[in-house]
Each structure stands twice: as structure tokens, then as C-alpha cells.
Protein backbone atom coordinates (compact mmCIF):
# COMPACT_ATOMS: atom_id res chain seq x y z
CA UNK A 1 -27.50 -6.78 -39.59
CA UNK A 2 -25.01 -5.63 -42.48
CA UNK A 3 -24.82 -2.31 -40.62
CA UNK A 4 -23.64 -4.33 -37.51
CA UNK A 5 -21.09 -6.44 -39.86
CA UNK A 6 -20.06 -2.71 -41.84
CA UNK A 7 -19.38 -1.58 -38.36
CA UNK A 8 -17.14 -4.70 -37.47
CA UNK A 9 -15.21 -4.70 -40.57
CA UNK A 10 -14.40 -0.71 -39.81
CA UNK A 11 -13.63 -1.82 -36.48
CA UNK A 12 -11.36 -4.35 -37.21
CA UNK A 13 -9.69 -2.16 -39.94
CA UNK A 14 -8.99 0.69 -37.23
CA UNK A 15 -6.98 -1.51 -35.15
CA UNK A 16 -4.89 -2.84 -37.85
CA UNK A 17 -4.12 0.91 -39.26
CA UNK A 18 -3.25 1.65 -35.49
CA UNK A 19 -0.90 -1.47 -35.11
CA UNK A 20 1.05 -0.33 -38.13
CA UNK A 21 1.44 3.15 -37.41
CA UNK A 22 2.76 1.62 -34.18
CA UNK A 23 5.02 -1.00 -35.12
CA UNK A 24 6.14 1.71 -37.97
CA UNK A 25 6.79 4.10 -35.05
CA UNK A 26 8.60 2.01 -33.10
CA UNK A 27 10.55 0.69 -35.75
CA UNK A 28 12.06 3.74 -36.93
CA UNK A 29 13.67 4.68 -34.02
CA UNK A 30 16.52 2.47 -33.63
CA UNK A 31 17.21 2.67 -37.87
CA UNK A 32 16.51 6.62 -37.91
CA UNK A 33 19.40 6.80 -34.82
CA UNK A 34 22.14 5.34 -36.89
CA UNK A 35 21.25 7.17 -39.63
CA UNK A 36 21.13 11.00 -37.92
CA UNK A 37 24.53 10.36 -36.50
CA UNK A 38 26.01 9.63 -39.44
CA UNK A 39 24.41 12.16 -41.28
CA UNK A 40 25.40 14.57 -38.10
CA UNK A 41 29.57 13.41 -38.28
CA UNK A 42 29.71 13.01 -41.79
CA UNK A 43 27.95 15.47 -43.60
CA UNK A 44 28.09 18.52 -41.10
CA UNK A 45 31.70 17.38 -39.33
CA UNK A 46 30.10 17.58 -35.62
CA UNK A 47 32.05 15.98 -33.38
CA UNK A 48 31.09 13.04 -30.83
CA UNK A 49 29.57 14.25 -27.59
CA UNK A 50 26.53 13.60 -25.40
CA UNK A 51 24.51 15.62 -27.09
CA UNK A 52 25.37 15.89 -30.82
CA UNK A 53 25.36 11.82 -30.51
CA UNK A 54 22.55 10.89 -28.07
CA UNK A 55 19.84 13.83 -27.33
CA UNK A 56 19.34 15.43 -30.63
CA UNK A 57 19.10 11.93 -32.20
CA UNK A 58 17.10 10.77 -30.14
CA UNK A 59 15.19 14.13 -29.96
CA UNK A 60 14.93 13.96 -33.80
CA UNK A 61 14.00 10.17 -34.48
CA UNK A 62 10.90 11.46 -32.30
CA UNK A 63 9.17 13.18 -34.54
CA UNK A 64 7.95 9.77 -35.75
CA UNK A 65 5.32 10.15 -32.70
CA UNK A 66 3.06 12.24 -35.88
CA UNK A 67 2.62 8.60 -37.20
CA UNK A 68 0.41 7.87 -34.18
CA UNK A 69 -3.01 8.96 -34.10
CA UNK A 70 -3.98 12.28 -31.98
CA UNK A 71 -6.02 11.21 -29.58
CA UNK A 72 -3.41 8.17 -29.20
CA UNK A 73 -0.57 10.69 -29.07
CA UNK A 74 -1.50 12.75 -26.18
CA UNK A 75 -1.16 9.12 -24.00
CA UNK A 76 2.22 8.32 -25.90
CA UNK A 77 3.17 11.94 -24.79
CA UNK A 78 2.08 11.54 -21.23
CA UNK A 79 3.59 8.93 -20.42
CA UNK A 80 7.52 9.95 -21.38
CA UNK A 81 6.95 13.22 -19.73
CA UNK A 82 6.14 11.21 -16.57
CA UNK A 83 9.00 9.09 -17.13
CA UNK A 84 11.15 11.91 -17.90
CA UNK A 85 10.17 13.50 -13.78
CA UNK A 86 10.74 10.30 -12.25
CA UNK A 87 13.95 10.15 -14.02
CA UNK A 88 15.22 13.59 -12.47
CA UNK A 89 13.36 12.90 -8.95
CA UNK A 90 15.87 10.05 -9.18
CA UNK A 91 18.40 11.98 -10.36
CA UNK A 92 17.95 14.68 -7.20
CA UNK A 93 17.55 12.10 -4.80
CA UNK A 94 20.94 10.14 -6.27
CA UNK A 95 22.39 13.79 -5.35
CA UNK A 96 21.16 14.00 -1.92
CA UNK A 97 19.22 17.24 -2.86
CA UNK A 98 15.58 15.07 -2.92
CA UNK A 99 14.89 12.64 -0.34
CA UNK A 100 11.85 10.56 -1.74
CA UNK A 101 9.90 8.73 0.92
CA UNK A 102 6.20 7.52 1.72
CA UNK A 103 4.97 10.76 2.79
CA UNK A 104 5.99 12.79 0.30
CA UNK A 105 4.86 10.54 -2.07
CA UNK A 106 1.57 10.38 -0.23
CA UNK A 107 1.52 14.59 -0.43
CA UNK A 108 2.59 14.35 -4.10
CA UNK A 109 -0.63 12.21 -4.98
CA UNK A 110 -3.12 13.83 -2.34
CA UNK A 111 -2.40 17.04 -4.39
CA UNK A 112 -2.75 15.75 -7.72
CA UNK A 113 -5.60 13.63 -7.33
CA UNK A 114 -7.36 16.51 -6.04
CA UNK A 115 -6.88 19.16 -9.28
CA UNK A 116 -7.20 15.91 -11.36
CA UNK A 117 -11.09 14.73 -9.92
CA UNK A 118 -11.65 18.62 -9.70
CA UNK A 119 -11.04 19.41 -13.61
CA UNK A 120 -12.48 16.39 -14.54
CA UNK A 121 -16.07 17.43 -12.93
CA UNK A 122 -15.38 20.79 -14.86
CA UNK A 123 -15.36 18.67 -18.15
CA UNK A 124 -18.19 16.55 -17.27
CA UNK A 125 -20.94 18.19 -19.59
CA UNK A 126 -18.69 18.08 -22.28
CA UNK A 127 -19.42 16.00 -25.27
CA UNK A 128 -15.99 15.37 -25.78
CA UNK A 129 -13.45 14.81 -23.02
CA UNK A 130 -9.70 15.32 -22.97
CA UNK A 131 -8.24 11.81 -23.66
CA UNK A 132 -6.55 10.69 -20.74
CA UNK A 133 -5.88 7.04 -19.08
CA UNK A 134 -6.70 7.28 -15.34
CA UNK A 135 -7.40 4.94 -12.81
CA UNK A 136 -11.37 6.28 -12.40
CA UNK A 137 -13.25 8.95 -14.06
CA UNK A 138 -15.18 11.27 -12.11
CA UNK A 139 -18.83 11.37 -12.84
CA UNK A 140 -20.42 15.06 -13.80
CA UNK A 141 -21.45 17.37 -12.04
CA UNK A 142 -25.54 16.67 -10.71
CA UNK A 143 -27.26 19.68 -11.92
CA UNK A 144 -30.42 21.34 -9.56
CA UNK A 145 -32.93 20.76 -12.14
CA UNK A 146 -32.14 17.13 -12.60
CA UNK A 147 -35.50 15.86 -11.19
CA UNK A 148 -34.71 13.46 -8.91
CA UNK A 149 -34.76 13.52 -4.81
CA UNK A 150 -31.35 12.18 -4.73
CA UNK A 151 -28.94 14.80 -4.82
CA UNK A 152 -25.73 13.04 -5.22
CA UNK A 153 -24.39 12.46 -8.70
CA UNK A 154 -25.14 8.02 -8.59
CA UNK A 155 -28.39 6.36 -8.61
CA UNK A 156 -29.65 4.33 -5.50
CA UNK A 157 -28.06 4.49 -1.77
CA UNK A 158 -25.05 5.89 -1.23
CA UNK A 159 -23.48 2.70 1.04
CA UNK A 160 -24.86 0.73 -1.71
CA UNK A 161 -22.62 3.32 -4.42
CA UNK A 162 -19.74 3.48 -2.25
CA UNK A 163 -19.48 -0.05 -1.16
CA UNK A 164 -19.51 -1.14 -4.61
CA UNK A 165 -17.31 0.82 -5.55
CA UNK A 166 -14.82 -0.61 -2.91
CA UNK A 167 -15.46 -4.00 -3.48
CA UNK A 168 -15.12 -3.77 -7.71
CA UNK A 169 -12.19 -1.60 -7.45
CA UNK A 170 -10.70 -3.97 -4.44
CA UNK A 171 -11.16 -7.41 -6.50
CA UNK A 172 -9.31 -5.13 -9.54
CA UNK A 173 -6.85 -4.84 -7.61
CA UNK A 174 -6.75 -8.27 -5.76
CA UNK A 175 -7.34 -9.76 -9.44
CA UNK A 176 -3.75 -7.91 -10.44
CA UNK A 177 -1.48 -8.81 -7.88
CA UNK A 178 -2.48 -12.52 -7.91
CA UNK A 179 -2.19 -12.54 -11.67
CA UNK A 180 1.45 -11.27 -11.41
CA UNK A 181 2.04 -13.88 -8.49
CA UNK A 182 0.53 -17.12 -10.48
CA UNK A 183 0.96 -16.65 -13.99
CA UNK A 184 4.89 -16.93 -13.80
CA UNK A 185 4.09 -20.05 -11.95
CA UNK A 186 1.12 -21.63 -13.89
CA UNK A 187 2.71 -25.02 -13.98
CA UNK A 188 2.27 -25.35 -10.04
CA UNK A 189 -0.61 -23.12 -9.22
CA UNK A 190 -0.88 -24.79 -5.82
CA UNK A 191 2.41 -24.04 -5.16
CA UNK A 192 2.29 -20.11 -6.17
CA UNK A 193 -1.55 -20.09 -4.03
CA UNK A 194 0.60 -21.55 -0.71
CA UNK A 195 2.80 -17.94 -1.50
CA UNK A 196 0.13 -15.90 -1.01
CA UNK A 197 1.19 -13.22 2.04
CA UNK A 198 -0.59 -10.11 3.15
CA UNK A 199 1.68 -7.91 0.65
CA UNK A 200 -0.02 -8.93 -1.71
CA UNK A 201 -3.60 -7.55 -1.06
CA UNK A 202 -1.46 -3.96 -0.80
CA UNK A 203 -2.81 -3.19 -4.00
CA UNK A 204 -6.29 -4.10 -3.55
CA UNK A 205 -6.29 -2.02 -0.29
CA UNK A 206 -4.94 0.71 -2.27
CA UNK A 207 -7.74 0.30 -5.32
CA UNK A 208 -10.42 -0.37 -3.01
CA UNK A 209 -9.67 2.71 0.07
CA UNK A 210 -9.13 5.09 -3.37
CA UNK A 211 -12.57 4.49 -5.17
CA UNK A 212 -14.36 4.37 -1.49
CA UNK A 213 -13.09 7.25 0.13
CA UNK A 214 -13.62 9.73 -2.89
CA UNK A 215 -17.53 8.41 -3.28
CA UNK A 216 -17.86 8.68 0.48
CA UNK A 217 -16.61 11.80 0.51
CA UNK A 218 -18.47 13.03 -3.00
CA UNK A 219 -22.21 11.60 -1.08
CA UNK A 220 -20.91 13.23 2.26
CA UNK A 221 -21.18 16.40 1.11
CA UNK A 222 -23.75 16.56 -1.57
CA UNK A 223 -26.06 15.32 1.75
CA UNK A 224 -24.26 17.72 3.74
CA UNK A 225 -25.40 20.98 1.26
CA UNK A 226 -27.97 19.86 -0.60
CA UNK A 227 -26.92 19.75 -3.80
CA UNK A 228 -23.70 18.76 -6.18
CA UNK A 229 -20.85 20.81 -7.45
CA UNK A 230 -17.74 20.36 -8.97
CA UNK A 231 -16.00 21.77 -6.19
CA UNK A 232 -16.49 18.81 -3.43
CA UNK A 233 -13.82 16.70 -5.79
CA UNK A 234 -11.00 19.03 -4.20
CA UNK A 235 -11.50 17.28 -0.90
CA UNK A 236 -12.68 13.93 -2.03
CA UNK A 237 -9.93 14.17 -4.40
CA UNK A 238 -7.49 15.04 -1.39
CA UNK A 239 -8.34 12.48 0.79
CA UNK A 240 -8.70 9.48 -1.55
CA UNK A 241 -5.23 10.10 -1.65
CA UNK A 242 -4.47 8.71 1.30
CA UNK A 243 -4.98 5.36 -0.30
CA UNK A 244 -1.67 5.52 -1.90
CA UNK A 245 -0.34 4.94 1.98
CA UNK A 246 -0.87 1.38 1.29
CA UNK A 247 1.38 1.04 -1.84
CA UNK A 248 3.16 4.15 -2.29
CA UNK A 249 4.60 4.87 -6.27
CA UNK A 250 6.78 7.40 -6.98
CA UNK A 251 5.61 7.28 -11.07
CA UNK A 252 1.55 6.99 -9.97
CA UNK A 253 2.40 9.85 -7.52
CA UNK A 254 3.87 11.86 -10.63
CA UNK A 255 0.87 10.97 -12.84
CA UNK A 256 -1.37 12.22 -11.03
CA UNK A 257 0.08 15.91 -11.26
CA UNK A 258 0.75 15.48 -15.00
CA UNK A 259 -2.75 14.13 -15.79
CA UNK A 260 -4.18 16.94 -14.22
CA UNK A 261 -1.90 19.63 -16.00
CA UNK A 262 -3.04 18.25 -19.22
CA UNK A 263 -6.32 18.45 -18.64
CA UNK A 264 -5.71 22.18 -17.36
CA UNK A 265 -3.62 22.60 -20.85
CA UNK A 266 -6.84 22.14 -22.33
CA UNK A 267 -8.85 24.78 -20.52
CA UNK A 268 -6.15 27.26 -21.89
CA UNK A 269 -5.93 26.15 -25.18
CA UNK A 270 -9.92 27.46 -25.13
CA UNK A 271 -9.12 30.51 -24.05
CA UNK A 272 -6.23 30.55 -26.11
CA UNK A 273 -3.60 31.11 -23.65
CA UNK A 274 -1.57 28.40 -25.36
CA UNK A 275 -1.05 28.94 -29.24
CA UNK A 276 -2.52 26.53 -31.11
CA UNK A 277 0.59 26.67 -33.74
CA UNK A 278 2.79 25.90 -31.50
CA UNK A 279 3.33 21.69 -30.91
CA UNK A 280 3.76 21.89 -27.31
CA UNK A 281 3.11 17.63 -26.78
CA UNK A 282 5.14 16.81 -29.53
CA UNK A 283 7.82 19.31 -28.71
CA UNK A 284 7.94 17.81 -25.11
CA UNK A 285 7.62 14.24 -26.15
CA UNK A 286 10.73 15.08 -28.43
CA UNK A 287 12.38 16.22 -25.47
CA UNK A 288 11.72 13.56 -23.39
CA UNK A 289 12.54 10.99 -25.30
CA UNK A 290 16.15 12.58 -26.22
CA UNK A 291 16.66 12.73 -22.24
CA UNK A 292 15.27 8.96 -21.65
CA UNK A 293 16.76 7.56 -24.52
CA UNK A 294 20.05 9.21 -23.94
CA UNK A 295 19.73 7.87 -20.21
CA UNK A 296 19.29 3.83 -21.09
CA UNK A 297 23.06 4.54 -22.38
CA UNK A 298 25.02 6.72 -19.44
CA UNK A 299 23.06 6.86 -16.39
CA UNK A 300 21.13 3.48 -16.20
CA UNK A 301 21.10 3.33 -12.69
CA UNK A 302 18.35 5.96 -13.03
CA UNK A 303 17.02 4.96 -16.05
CA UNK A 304 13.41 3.83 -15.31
CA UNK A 305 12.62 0.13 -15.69
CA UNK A 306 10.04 1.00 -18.65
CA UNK A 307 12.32 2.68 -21.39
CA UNK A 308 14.99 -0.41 -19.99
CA UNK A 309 12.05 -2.97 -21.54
CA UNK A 310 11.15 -0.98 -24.49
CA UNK A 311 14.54 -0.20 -25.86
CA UNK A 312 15.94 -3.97 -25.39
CA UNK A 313 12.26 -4.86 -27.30
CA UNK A 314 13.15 -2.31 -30.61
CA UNK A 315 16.60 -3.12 -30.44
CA UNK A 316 16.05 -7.21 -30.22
CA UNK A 317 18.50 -7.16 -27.17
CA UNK A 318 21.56 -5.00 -29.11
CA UNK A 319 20.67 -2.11 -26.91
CA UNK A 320 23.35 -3.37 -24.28
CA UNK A 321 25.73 -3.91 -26.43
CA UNK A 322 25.44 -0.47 -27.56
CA UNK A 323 25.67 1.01 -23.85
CA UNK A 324 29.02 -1.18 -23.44
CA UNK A 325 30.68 0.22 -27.06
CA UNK A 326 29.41 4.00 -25.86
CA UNK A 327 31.03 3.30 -22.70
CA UNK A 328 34.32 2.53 -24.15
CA UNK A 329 34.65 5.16 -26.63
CA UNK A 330 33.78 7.64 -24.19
CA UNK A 331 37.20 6.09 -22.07
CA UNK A 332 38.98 7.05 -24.92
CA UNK A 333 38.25 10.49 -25.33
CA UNK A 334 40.54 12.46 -23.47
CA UNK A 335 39.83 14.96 -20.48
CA UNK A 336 39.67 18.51 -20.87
């Protein structure tokens, strides 16, 4: 019993270190930004410009992410380098170079999810896997002299495993959308269940098809040959794609491909194809918040919606006001 409570207390402790190394994070960007542009015109005469007095700041102040816990960092970094392809894909598209539509969105995702449910079978046996928030993670690999008649990698009938699968991941998803339809409107929930419409269940299609297809597809095969291997994810992976089809996102699409690079990252850092020296996440996560940053304030028509919300939180709504006083100065700076 007091090793229950010990375990509680150490619990409870964790999460209140990790709040404050967040909060501390977060806090020092917008204070650490004033600062290293002062420091940058004052002390070493640099003059304004886009990227003496938005990128490297930005770039700098973001060395703060070494206040966050590793195996917290790697999701911190994760998600700004997706954020940081959207924003270009955006970008290109804005150009007319990139057209972004359903399809490719579709292809983008098929791909991804493939290489990401393949390298996560590779990692199965591991005891400790590469950190990494994902929709589902694939089960292991079922080896031959696991002594069981079942050869698939789940316990019971496969309709049985696939079906609930569907249904879970389906109500998940139902569970989500309904949420973000009534909870605005909690003071009339009558009114906000009469605005239910098919759109709506787009998401639970897309959570349900996803989970089903890649177990039907996982069973299919393992039936089909006889036995497991980590190689039947490639197709399951594939065609579970097809899910997104029902509520296509440019960002998920993009996720998929990075989640499955940094699990790949990891392979090579075993075989020490990547230097271990070197900071690659942090360097990137530097990077990409300089760019994203640096975007809230001249190109928010691209900006994504997420680093719109999270600078107006830091900044306690000043971050507009900012853009706006940016905006002018940079009127007043003549042409070349």
C-alpha cells in the first residue's frame, strides 16, 4: 500500500516538473524575442530585416525546447516540422507550382501510412519504442514458434478483431465530431442534436474504414501464407489509406510521412549513419520555428491555424498588434 501511495506521489510530482518546464518554455519565447533583437541592433549594429529581426530570433529563443524532456521533445519537434511542410505546400500551391487536392492527399497518406505500419512491425520486439503520437500502433510481428494455431498477430476470430476494431475506432471518431458540434452549444443540446448532418460522421468513417481495412488486410494475408511478417503492413498500410478519402487533411497526410522518417532516423542512428553529436531534432525544431514564427508576422495567409492559436496564447493577444507595427515599419523602409 505505501508503495502504491510512493508511486502516486512520484507520479504526481512528474507532471508538475513537466508543466513547469512547459509553461517555462513557452514563456520565454515572447521575453527572449525582445531581448535578441535588441541585443542584435544594439550591441552588434545589424540592421532591421526579415531575417536579422524575425528568423534568427525566433531560431534562437528555440533553444529553450532543451527545457522539455527528451522523450517529450521528439513530439514538440515533430510537430513544427509538420507545420513547417504544410506551411510551404501552402506556400507552392499560393504560387500555382502545387495544386493540393483529394487525391494527392489520398497518395500522400497511402504512402506514408505504409513505411509508417511497416517500421513500426520492425520495432515491435523492442523493449523500447521510438516515441511517437500516432493514430494506432501496429502490433509485432507473430513469431513461428509462438505456440498457438492462430497465425495472425490478435487473439480470437479475425471478424471478431477486425470488426472491433471498426466499431471502437468508428465511435472515437463519432465521439469527436459530436463533441466539437455540442460542446459550443451545451446550453441547448437539443438544439445542436437537431444539427446533426451526415458530415459529421466523415470522421468516424474515416477512423473506423482506417483501423478495419489495415486488420483485414494484416488477417488476409497471415491466412493467405501461413504465417506473420512485418512485411504484410506495406499493403495493409497502403490501403488503409484509402480511409483518408472520407476526410482528406493536408497536415494528417504530411504526418504520416514525417512519423515514419523519424522512426527510420532511428534505425540509422543504430547503425550510426546519423552522428550522434550532432542535434539534428533540435537543430530542425530551431529552424522551424524561426520559419513559423517569422510567418504569423508577414505571410499569415499561410500561416497554419495552430502557431495562429499558440502565439496569440504566449503573447496574451499582443501578437497582432505586433504583425500591424512590423507591417508599418516595413512601409517605411525604402525600396532598393
Amino acid at each position: 500500500m505505501q508503495r502504491k501511495k510512493l508511486k502516486e506521489v512520484e507520479t504526481w510530482r512528474k507532471l508538475a516538473e513537466y508543466y513547469f518546464r512547459s509553461v517555462t518554455f513557452g514563456a520565454m519565447v515572447p521575453f527572449t524575442f525582445v531581448t535578441i533583437n535588441c541585443i542584435f541592433r544594439n550591441i552588434f549594429g545589424l540592421k532591421n530585416s526579415y531575417f536579422t529581426s524575425l528568423v534568427l530570433p525566433f531560431s534562437l529563443n528555440a533553444l529553450a525546447v532543451y527545457l522539455e524532456p527528451p522523450h517529450r521533445r521528439g513530439l514538440v519537434v515533430n510537430l513544427f516540422v509538420n507545420l513547417v511542410i504544410e506551411y510551404w505546400m501552402k506556400c507552392l500551391s499560393r504560387s500555382g507550382y502545387l495544386e493540393i487536392t483529394r487525391s494527392k492527399q489520398t497518395l500522400l497518406f497511402m504512402i506514408g501510412n505504409a513505411l509508417l505500419f511497416y517500421l513500426m512491425r520492425l520495432e515491435g520486439d523492442r523493449e523500447k519504442r521510438t516515441p511517437l503520437f500516432w493514430l494506432y500502433t501496429a502490433e509485432k510481428v507473430k513469431r513461428k514458434t509462438d505456440d498457438s494455431e492462430n497465425v495472425c498477430p490478435h487473439k480470437g476470430p479475425c471478424q471478431k478483431h477486425v470488426l472491433k476494431g471498426y466499431s471502437t475506432y468508428f465511435a472515437i471518431g463519432l465521439g469527436l465530431s459530436l463533441t466539437k458540434l455540442i460542446l459550443p452549444r451545451i446550453r441547448t443540446p437539443l438544439k445542436a442534436i437537431s444539427q446533426i448532418r451526415g458530415k459529421h460522421f466523415k470522421m468516424a468513417l474515416f477512423f473506423g474504414s482506417y483501423i478495419g481495412i489495415y486488420r483485414a488486410v494484416i488477417c488476409f494475408l497471415c491466412r493467405r501464407k501461413g504465417f506473420d511478417s512485418a512485411l504484410y503492413a506495406l499493403p495493409a498500410g497502403y490501403l488503409a489509406g484509402l480511409s483518408m478519402l472520407f476526410s482528406p487533411s493536408t497536415g494528417l497526410s504530411i504526418a504520416a510521412v514525417t512519423a515514419a522518417m523519424k522512426l527510420y532516423s532511428t534505425i540509422l542512428y543504430e547503425k550510426n549513419v546519423l552522428p550522434k553529436e550532432v542535434p539534428i531534432p533540435e537543430l530542425l525544431y530551431c529552424l522551424s520555428q524561426g520559419i513559423l514564427f517569422s510567418a504569423r508576422y508577414v505571410d499569415s495567409s499561410s500561416c497554419p491555424s495552430y502557431i495562429w492559436n499558440l502565439m496569440d496564447t504566449v503573447s496574451y493577444g499582443h501578437c497582432e498588434q505586433m504583425r500591424h507595427r512590423i507591417l508599418e515599419h516595413a512601409k517605411k523602409i525604402p525600396a532598393l
